[in-house]
N, C-alpha and C. Protein backbone atom coordinates (compact mmCIF):
# COMPACT_ATOMS: atom_id res chain seq x y z
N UNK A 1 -83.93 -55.31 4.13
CA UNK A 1 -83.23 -56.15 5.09
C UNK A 1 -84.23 -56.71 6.09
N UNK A 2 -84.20 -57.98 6.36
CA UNK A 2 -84.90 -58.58 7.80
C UNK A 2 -84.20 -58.19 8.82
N UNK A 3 -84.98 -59.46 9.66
CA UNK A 3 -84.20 -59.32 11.10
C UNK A 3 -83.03 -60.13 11.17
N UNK A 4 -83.08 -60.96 10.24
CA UNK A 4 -81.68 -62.19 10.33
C UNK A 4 -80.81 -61.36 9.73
N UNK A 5 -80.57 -60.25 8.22
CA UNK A 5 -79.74 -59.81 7.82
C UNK A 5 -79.06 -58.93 8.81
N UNK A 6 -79.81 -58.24 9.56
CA UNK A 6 -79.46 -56.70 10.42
C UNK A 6 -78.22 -57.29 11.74
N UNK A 7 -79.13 -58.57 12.35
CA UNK A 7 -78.20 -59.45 13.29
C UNK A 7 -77.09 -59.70 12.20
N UNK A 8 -76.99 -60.50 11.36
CA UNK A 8 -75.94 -60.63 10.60
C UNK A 8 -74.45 -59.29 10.86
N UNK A 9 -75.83 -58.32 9.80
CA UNK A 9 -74.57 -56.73 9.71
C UNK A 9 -74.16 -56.35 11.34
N UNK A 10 -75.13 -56.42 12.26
CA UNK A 10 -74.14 -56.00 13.49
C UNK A 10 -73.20 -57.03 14.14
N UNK A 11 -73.40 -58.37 14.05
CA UNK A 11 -72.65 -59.46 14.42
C UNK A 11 -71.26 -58.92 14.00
N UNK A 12 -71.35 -58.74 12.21
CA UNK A 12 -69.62 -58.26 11.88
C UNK A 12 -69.50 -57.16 11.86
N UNK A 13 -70.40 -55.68 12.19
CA UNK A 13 -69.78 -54.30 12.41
C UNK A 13 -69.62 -53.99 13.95
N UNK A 14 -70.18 -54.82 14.67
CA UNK A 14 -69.70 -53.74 16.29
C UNK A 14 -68.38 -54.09 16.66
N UNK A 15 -67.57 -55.00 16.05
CA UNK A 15 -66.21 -55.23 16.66
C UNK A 15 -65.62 -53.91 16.35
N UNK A 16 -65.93 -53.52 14.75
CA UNK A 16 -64.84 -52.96 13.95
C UNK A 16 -65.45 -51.54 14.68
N UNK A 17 -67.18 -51.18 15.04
CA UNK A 17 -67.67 -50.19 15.39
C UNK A 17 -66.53 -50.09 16.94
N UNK A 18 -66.65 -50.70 17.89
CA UNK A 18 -66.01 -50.59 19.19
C UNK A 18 -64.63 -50.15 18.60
N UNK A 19 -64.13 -50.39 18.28
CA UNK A 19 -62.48 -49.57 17.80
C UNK A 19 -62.36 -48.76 17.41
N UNK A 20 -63.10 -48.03 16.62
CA UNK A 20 -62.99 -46.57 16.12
C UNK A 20 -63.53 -45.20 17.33
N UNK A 21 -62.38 -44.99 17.58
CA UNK A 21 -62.73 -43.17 18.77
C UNK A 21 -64.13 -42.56 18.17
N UNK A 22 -64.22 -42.05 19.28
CA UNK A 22 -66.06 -41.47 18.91
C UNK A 22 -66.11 -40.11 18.25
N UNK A 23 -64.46 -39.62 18.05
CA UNK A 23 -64.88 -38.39 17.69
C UNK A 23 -64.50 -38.76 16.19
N UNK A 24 -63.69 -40.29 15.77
CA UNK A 24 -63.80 -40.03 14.42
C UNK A 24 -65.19 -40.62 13.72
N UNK A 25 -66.21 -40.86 14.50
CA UNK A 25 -67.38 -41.83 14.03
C UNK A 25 -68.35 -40.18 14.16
N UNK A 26 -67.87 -39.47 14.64
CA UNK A 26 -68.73 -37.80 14.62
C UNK A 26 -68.20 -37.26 13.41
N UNK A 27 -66.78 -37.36 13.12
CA UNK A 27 -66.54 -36.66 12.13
C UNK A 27 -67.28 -37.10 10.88
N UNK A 28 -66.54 -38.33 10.79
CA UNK A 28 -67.26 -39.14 9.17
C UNK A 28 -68.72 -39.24 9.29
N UNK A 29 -69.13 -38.89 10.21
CA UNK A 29 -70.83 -38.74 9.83
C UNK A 29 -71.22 -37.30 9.58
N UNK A 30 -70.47 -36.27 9.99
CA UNK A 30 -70.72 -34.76 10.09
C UNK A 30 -70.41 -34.73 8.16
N UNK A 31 -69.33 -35.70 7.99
CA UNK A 31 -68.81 -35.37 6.28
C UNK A 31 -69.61 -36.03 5.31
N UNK A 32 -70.84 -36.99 5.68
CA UNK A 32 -71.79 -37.18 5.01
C UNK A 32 -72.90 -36.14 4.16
N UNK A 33 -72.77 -36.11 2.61
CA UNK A 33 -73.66 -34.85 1.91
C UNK A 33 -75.34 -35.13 2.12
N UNK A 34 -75.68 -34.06 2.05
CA UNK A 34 -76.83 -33.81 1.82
C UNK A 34 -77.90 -34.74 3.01
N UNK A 35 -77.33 -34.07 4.47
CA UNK A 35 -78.15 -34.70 5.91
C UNK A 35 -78.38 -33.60 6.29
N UNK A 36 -79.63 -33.49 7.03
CA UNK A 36 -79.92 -32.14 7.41
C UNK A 36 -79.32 -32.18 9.21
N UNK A 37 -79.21 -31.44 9.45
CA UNK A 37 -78.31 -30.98 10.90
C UNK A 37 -79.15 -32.37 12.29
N UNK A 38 -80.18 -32.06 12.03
CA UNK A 38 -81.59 -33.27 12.74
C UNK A 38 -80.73 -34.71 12.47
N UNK A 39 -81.13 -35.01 11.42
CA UNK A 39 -80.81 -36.17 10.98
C UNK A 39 -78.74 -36.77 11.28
N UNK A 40 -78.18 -35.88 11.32
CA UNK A 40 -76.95 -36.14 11.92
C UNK A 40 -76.78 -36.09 13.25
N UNK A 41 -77.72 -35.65 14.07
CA UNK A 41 -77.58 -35.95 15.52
C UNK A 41 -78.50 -37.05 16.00
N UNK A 42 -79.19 -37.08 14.93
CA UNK A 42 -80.11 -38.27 15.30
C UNK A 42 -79.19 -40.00 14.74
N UNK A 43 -78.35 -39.76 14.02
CA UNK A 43 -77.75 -40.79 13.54
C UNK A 43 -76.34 -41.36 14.24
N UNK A 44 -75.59 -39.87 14.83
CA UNK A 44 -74.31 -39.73 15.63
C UNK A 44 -74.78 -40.43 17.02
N UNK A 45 -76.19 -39.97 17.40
CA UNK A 45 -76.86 -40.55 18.85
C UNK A 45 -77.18 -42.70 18.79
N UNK A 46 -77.69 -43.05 17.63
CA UNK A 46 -77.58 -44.13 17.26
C UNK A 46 -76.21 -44.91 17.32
N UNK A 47 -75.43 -44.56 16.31
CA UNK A 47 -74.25 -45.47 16.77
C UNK A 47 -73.59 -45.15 17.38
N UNK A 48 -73.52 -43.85 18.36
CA UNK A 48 -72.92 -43.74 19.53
C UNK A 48 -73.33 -44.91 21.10
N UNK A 49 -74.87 -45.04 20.40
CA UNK A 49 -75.49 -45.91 21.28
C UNK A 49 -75.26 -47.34 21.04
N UNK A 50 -75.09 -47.58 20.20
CA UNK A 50 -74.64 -49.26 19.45
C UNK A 50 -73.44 -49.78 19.94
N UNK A 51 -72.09 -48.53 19.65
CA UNK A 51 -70.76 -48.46 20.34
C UNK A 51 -71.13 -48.99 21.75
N UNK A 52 -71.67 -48.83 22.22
CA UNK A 52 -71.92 -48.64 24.02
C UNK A 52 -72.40 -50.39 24.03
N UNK A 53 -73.21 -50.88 23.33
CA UNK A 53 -73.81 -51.56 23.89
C UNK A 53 -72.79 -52.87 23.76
N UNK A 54 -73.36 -54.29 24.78
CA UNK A 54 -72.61 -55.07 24.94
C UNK A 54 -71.19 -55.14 25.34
């Protein structure tokens, strides 16, 4: 992916990201296989941070 695709994907995911409660965007990432414990707080901290922005 570039930089035009990524603007693209967040242009049409932060609407749908801002609507979903934060504890179900913790869950469905906690139910992702084979992430090591690191890597799910490091990923939950990301689009928790994305949610926020704008």
């Amino acid at each position: 992916m570039n930089e035009k695709d990524i603007k693209e994907f967040l242009t049409m995911v932060m609407p749908m990201l801002k609507d979903l409660p934060e504890e179900e965007i913790i869950e469905n990432i906690n139910n992702i296989p084979d992430m090591s414990e690191e890597e799910r707080a490091k990923f939950i901290q990301a689009i928790l941070l994305l949610k926020e922005e704008k």
